[in-house]
Protein backbone atom coordinates (compact mmCIF):
# COMPACT_ATOMS: atom_id res chain seq x y z
CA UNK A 1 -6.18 -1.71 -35.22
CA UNK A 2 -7.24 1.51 -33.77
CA UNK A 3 -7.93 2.64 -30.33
CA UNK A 4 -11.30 2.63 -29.66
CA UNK A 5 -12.98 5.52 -27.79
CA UNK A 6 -16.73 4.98 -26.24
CA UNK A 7 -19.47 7.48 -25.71
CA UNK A 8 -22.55 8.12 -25.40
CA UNK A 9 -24.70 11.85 -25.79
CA UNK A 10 -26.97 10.89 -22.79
CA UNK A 11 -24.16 10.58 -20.27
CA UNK A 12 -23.77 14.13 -20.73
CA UNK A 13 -27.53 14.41 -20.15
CA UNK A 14 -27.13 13.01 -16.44
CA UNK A 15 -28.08 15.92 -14.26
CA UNK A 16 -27.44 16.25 -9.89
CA UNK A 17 -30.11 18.82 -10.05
CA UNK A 18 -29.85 22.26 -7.87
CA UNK A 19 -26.77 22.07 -6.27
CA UNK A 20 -24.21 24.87 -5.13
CA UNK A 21 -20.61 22.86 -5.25
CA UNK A 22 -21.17 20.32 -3.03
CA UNK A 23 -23.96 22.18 -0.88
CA UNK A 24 -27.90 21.49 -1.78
CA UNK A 25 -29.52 25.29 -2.79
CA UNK A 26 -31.98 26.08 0.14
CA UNK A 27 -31.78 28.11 3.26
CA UNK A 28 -29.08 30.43 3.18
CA UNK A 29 -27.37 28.39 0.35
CA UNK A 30 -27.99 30.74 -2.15
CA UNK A 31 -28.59 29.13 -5.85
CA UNK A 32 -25.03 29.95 -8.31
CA UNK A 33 -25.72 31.52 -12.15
CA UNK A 34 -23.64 28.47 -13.30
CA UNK A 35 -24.59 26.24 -10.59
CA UNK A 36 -24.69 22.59 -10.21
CA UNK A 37 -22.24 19.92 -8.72
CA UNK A 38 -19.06 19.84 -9.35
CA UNK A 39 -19.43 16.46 -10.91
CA UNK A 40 -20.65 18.44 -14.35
CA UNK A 41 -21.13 17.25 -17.89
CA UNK A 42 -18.61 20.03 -19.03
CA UNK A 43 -15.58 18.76 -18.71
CA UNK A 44 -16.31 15.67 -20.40
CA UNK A 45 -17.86 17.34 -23.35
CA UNK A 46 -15.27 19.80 -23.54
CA UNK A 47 -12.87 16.23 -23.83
CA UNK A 48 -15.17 15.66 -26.68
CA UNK A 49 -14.99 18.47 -28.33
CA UNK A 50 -10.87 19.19 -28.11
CA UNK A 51 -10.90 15.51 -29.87
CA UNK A 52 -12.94 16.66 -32.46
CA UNK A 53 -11.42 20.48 -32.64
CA UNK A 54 -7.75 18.78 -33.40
CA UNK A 55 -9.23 16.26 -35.62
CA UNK A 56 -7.38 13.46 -33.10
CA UNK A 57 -11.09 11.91 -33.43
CA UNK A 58 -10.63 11.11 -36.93
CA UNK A 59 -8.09 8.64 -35.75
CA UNK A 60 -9.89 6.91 -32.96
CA UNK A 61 -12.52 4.42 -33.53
CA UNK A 62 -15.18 6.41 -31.89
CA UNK A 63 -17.99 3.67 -30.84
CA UNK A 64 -21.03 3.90 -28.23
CA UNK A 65 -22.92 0.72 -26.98
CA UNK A 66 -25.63 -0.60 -25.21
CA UNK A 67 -26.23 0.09 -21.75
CA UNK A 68 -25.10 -2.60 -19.38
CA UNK A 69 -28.21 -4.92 -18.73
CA UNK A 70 -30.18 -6.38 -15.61
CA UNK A 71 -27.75 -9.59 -15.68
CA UNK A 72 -24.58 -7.37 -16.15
CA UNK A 73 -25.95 -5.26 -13.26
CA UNK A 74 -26.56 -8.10 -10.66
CA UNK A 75 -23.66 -9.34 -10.76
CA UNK A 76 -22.45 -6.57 -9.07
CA UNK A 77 -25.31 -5.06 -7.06
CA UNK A 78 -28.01 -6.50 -5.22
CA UNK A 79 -31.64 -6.39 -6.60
CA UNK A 80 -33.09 -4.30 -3.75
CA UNK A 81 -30.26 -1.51 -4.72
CA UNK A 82 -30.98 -1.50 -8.57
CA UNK A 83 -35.03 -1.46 -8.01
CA UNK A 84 -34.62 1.21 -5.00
CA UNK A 85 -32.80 3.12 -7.48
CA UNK A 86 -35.26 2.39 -10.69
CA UNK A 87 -38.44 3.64 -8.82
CA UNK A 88 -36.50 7.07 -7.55
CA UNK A 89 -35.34 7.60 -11.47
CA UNK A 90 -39.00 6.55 -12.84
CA UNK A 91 -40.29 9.39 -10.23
CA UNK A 92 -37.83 12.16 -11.41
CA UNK A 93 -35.11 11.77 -9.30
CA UNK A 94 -33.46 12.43 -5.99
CA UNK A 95 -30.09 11.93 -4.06
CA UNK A 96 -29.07 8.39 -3.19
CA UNK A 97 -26.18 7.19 -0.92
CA UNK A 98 -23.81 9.61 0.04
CA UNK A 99 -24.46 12.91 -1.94
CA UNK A 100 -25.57 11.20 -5.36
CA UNK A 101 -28.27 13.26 -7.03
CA UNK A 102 -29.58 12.64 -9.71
CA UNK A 103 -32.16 13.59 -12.03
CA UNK A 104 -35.11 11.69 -14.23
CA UNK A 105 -33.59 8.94 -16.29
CA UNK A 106 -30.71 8.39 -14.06
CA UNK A 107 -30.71 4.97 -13.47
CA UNK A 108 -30.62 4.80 -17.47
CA UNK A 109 -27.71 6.98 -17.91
CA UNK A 110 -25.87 5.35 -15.16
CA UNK A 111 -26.68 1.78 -17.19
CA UNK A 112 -25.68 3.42 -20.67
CA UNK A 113 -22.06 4.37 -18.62
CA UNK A 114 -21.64 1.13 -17.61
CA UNK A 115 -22.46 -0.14 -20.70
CA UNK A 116 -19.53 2.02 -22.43
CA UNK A 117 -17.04 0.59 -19.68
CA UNK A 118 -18.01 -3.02 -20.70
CA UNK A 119 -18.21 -2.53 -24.89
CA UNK A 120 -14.85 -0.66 -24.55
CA UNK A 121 -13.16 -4.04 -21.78
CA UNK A 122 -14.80 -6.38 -24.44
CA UNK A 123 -13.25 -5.08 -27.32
CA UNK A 124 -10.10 -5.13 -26.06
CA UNK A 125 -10.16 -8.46 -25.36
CA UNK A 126 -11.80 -9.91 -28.48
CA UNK A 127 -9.08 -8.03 -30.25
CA UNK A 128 -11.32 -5.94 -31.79
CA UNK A 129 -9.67 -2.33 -31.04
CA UNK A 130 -5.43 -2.04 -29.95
CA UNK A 131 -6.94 -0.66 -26.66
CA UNK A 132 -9.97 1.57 -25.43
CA UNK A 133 -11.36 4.61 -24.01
CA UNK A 134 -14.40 4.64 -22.04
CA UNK A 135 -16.04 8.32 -21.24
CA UNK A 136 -17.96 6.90 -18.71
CA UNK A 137 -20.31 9.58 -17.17
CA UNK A 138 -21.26 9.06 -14.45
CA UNK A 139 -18.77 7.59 -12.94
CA UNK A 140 -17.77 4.84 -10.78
CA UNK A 141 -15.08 3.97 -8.61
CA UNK A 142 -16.82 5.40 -5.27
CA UNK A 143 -19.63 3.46 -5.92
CA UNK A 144 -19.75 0.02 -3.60
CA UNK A 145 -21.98 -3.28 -4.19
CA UNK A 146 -24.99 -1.27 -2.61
CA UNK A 147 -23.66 2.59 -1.51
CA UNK A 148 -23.27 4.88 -3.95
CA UNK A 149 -20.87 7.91 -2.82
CA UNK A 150 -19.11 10.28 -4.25
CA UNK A 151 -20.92 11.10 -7.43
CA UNK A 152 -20.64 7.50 -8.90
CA UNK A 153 -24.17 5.59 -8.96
CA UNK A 154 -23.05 1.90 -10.69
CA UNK A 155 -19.60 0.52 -10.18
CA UNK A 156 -18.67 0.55 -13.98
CA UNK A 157 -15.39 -0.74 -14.10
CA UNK A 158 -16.92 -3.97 -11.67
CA UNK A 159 -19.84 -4.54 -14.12
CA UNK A 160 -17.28 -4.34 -17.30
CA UNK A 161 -14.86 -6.91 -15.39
CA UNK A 162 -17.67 -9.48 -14.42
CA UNK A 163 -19.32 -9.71 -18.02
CA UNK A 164 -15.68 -10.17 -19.31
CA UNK A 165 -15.27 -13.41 -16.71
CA UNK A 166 -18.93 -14.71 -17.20
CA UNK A 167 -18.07 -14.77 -21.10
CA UNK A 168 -14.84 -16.39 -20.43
CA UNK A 169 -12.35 -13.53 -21.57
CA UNK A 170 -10.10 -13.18 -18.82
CA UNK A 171 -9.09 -14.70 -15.87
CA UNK A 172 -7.09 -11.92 -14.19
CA UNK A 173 -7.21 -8.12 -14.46
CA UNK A 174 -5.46 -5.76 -12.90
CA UNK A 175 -6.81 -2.34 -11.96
CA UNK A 176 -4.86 0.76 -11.87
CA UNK A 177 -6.79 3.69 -9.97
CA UNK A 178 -5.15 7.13 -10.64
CA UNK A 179 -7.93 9.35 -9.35
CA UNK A 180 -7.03 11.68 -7.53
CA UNK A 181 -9.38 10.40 -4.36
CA UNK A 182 -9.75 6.46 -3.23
CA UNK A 183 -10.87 4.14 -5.34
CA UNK A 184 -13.27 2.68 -2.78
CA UNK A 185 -15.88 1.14 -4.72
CA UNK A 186 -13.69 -0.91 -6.47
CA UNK A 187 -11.65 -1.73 -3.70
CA UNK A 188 -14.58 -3.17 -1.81
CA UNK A 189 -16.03 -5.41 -4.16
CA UNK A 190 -12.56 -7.66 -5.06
CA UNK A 191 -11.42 -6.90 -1.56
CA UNK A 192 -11.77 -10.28 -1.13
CA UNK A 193 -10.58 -12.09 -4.50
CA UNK A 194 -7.66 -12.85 -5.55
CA UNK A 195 -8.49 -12.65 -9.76
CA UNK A 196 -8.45 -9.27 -9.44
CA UNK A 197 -5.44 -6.53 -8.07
CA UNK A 198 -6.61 -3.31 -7.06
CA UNK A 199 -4.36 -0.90 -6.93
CA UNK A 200 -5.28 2.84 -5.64
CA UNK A 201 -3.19 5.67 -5.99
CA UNK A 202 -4.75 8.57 -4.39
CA UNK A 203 -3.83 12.01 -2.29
CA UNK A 204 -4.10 10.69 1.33
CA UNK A 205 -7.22 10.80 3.05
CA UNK A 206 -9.17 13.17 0.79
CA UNK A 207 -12.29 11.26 0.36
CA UNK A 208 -13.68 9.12 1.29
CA UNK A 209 -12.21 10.12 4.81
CA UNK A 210 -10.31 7.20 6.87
CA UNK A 211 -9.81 4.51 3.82
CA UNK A 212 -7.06 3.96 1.18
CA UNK A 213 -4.80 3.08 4.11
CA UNK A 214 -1.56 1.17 2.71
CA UNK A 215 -2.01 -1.20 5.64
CA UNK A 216 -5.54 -2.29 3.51
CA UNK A 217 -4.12 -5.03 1.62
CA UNK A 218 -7.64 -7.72 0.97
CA UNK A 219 -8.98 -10.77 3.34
CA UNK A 220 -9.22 -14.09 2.70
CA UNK A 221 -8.47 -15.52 -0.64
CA UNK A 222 -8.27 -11.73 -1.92
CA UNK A 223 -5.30 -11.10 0.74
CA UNK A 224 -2.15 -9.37 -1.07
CA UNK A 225 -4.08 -8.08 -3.84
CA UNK A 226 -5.03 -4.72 -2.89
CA UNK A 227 -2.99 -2.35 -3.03
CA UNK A 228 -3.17 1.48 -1.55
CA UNK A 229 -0.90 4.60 -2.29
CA UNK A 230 -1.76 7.44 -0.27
CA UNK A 231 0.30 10.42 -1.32
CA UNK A 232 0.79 13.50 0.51
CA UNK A 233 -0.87 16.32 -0.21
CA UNK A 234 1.13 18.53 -2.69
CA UNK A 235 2.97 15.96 -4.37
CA UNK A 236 3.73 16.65 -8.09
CA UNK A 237 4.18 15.40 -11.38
CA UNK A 238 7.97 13.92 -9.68
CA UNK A 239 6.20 11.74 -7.06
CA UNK A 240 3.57 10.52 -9.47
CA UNK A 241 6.17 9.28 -11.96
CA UNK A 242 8.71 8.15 -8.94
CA UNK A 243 5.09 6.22 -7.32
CA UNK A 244 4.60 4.47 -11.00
CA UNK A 245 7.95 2.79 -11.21
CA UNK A 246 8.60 1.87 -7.34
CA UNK A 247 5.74 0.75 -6.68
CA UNK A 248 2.83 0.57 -9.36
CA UNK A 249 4.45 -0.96 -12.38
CA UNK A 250 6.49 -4.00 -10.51
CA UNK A 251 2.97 -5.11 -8.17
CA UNK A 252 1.55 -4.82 -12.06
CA UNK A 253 4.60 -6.69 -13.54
CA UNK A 254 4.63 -9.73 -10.92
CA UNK A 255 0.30 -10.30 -11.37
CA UNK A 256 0.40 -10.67 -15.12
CA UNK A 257 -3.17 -9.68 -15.80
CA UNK A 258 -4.99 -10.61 -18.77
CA UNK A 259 -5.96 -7.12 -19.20
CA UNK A 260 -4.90 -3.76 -17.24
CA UNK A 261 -7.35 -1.49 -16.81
CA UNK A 262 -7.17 2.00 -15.55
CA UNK A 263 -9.33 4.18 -13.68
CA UNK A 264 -9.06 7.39 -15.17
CA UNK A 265 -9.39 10.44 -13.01
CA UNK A 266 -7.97 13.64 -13.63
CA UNK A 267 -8.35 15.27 -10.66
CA UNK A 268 -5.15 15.37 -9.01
CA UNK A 269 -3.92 17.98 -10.95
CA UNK A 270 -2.76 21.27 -9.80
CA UNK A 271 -5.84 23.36 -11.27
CA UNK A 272 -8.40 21.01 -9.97
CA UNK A 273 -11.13 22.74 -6.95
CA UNK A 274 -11.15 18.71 -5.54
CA UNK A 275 -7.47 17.82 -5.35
CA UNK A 276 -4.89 19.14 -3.49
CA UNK A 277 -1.96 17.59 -5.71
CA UNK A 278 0.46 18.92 -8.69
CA UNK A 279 0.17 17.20 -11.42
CA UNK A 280 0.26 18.30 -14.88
CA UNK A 281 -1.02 17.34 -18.64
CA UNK A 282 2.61 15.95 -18.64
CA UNK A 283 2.05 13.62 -15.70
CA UNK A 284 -0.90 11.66 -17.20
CA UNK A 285 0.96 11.67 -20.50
CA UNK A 286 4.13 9.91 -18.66
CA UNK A 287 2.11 7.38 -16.60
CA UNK A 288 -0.10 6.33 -19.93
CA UNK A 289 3.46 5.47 -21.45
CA UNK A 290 4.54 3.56 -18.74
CA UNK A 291 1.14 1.56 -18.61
CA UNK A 292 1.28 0.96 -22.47
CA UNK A 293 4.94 -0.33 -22.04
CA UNK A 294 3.75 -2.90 -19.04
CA UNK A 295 0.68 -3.78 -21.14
CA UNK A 296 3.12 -4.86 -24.04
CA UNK A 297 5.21 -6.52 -22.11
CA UNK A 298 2.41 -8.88 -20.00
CA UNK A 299 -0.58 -8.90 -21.50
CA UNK A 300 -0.69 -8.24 -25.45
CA UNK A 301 -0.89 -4.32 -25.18
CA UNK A 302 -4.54 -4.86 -23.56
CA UNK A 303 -5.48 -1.81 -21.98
CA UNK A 304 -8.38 0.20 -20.95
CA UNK A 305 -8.96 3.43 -19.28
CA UNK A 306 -12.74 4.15 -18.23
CA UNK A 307 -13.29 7.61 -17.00
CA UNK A 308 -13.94 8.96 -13.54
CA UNK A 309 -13.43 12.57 -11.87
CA UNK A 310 -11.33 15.62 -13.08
CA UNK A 311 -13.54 18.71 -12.15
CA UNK A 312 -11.29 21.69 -13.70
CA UNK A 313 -13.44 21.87 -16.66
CA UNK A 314 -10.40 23.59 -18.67
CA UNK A 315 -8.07 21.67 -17.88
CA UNK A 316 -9.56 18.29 -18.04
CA UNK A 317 -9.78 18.08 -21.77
CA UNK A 318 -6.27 18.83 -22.16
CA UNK A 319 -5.21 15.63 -20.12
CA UNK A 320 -7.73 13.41 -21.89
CA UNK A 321 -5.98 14.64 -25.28
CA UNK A 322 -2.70 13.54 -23.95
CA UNK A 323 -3.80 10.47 -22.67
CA UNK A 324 -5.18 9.55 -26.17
CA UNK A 325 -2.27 10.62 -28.00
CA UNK A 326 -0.31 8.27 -26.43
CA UNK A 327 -2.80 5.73 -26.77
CA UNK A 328 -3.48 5.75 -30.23
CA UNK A 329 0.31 6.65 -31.13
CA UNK A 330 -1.20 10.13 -32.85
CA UNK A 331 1.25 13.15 -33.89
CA UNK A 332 -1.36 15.39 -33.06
CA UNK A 333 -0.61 17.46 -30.21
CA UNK A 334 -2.59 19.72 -27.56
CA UNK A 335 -0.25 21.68 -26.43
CA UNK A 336 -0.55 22.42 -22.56
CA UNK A 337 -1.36 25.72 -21.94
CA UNK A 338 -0.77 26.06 -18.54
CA UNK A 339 2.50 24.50 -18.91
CA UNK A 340 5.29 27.34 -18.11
CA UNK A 341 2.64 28.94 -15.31
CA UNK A 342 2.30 25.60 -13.62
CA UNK A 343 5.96 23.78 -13.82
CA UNK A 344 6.84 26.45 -12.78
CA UNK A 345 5.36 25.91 -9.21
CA UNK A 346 5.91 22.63 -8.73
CA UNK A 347 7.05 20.84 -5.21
CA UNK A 348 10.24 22.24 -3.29
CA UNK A 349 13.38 20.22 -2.96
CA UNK A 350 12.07 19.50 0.45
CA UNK A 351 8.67 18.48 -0.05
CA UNK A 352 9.80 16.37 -2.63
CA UNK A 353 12.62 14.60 -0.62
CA UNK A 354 9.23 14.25 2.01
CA UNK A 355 7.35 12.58 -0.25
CA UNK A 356 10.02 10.35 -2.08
CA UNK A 357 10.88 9.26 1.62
CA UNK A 358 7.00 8.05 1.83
CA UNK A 359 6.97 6.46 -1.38
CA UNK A 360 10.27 4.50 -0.38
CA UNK A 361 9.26 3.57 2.98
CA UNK A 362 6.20 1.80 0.83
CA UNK A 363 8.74 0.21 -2.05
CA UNK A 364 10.54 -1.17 1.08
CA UNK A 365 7.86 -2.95 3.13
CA UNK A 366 6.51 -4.32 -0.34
CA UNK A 367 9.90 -5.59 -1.19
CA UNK A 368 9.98 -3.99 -4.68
């Protein structure tokens, strides 16, 4: 079996319309040559197109699906959301939630992303593909059962998991949030269930401001199975790795999911205009071989990664590559180029010792 990677043209049709970074063109915002959010198509197509430039592509099983449907979607998010958002996207547009733009035929695109997220979780566990890729656009993890933030208008990874327990293909999954800002969304909607672990590793307090707290861990029946990482600003490819196998990998370990899936972002490296961390192409390439090795070990090698930020539209494709070489076992290569420049400027000794102290006092007072 191959690893499966899912797309689809239209998600890199979604459009946030006339935007200046984060800032709305108007007044004394004045409108950028190359403007828009920074939420842009580019770096996703650029992903694309590196696959296809190495010939890595060849080797995936490149698949596309269906977008999610009304039943996938309510089971997530309330009617009055989804038909709020319908009638804005059948009248061309406009921002909903918390700075989420979007042009005519969003609600569409943001059903056809969704869609990828659940084809790619359902083949992996039919046994259809050895794991998945989902380059889900737009994304998801921001986006709560009825507030979309942050760029994300459906909570894809939520839809995938509830189709896969309404069909009866898991009973436990574990998510595995890497972005580079809080996996809120996702958080919010098991934050009180206990058949699925949320785990967030994210630089600390970067958005959305005052959550990811370690001190968040669920309520009710979902109590112990949340999970938060904030990292200090500036910590490197070193804290990510030392983060993975104090903490991540044994709260993964003692679940045993059915199925791990991770929420891909690849913003907290050093190059990104969002993130304030270090890491490197290296860094996702290290934590996708820890995952794979977990996976193995407790759940049949299921794993899926669905895609959410990364906003360095150079670098981007370049951690995407090395996230699919490992996947798919491939001897292609994409070499980093920004490799000697940037670990080269990684953490001091003393920032590092900071941060490992943080990550420790964590490991501690979970009793890893």
């Amino acid at each position: 079996m191959r690893t499966g990677f899912f797309w689809d043209e239209s998600c890199f049709w979604h459009s946030g319309g006339n935007y200046a970074g984060m800032l709305p063109v108007g007044g004394l915002v004045q409108p950028m040559v190359n403007g828009g959010l920074p939420e842009s198509p580019e770096s996703k197509r650029r992903m694309k197109n590196l696959l296809d430039m190495t010939d890595l592509s060849g080797e995936l099983d490149m698949r596309g699906s269906e977008p999610a449907t009304q039943r996938d979607l309510l089971r997530v998010h309330p009617a009055n959301f989804l038909d709020q958002f319908k009638a804005m996207s059948d009248a061309g547009g406009g921002e909903i939630g918390l700075r989420c733009p979007f042009g005519p035929g969003g609600f569409e695109i943001a059903a056809q992303s969704a869609g990828l997220a659940k084809a790619a979780l359902q083949a992996v566990l039919k046994g259809d593909v050895k794991n998945a890729y989902s380059l889900s656009r737009p994304p998801g993890h921001h986006c709560t059962a009825d507030q979309p933030m942050g760029f994300c208008l459906m909570a894809n990874i939520a839809i995938a998991i509830e189709a896969g327990f309404a069909d009866g293909l898991a009973k436990r999954v574990a998510v595995l949030d890497w972005d580079v800002h809080h996996g809120n969304g996702t958080e919010a909607i098991f934050y009180e269930r206990a058949d699925v672990l949320t785990i967030s590793m994210h630089q600390e307090n970067n958005f959305p401001l005052n959550t990811g707290a370690f001190a968040d861990r669920g309520a009710g029946e979902g109590e112990g199975f949340n999970l938060n990482i904030p990292l200090p600003t500036g910590a490197g490819h070193l804290s990510y790795l030392e983060a993975m196998d104090q903490i991540v990998l044994p709260q993964l370990r003692a679940y045993q999911p059915d199925v791990i899936i991770v929420a891909c972002g690849f913003d907290a490296t050093v190059i990104d205009p969002l993130g304030r961390m270090m890491a490197t192409v290296d860094t996702f390439r290290e934590m996708t071989k820890r995952v794979m090795v977990l996976a193995d070990d407790v759940c049949e090698g299921r794993l899926m990664m669905a895609h959410e930020g990364g906003y360095s539209e150079v670098y981007v494709p370049f951690c995407g590559h090395a996230v699919l070489e490992e996947m798919s076992g491939s001897q292609i290569k994409a070499p980093d180029p920004l490799a000697d420049l940037y670990l080269q400027r990684q953490p001091g000794e003393a920032h590092q010792r900071f941060v490992s102290s943080e990550i420790a006092k964590m490991r501690d007072a979970l009793g890893n």
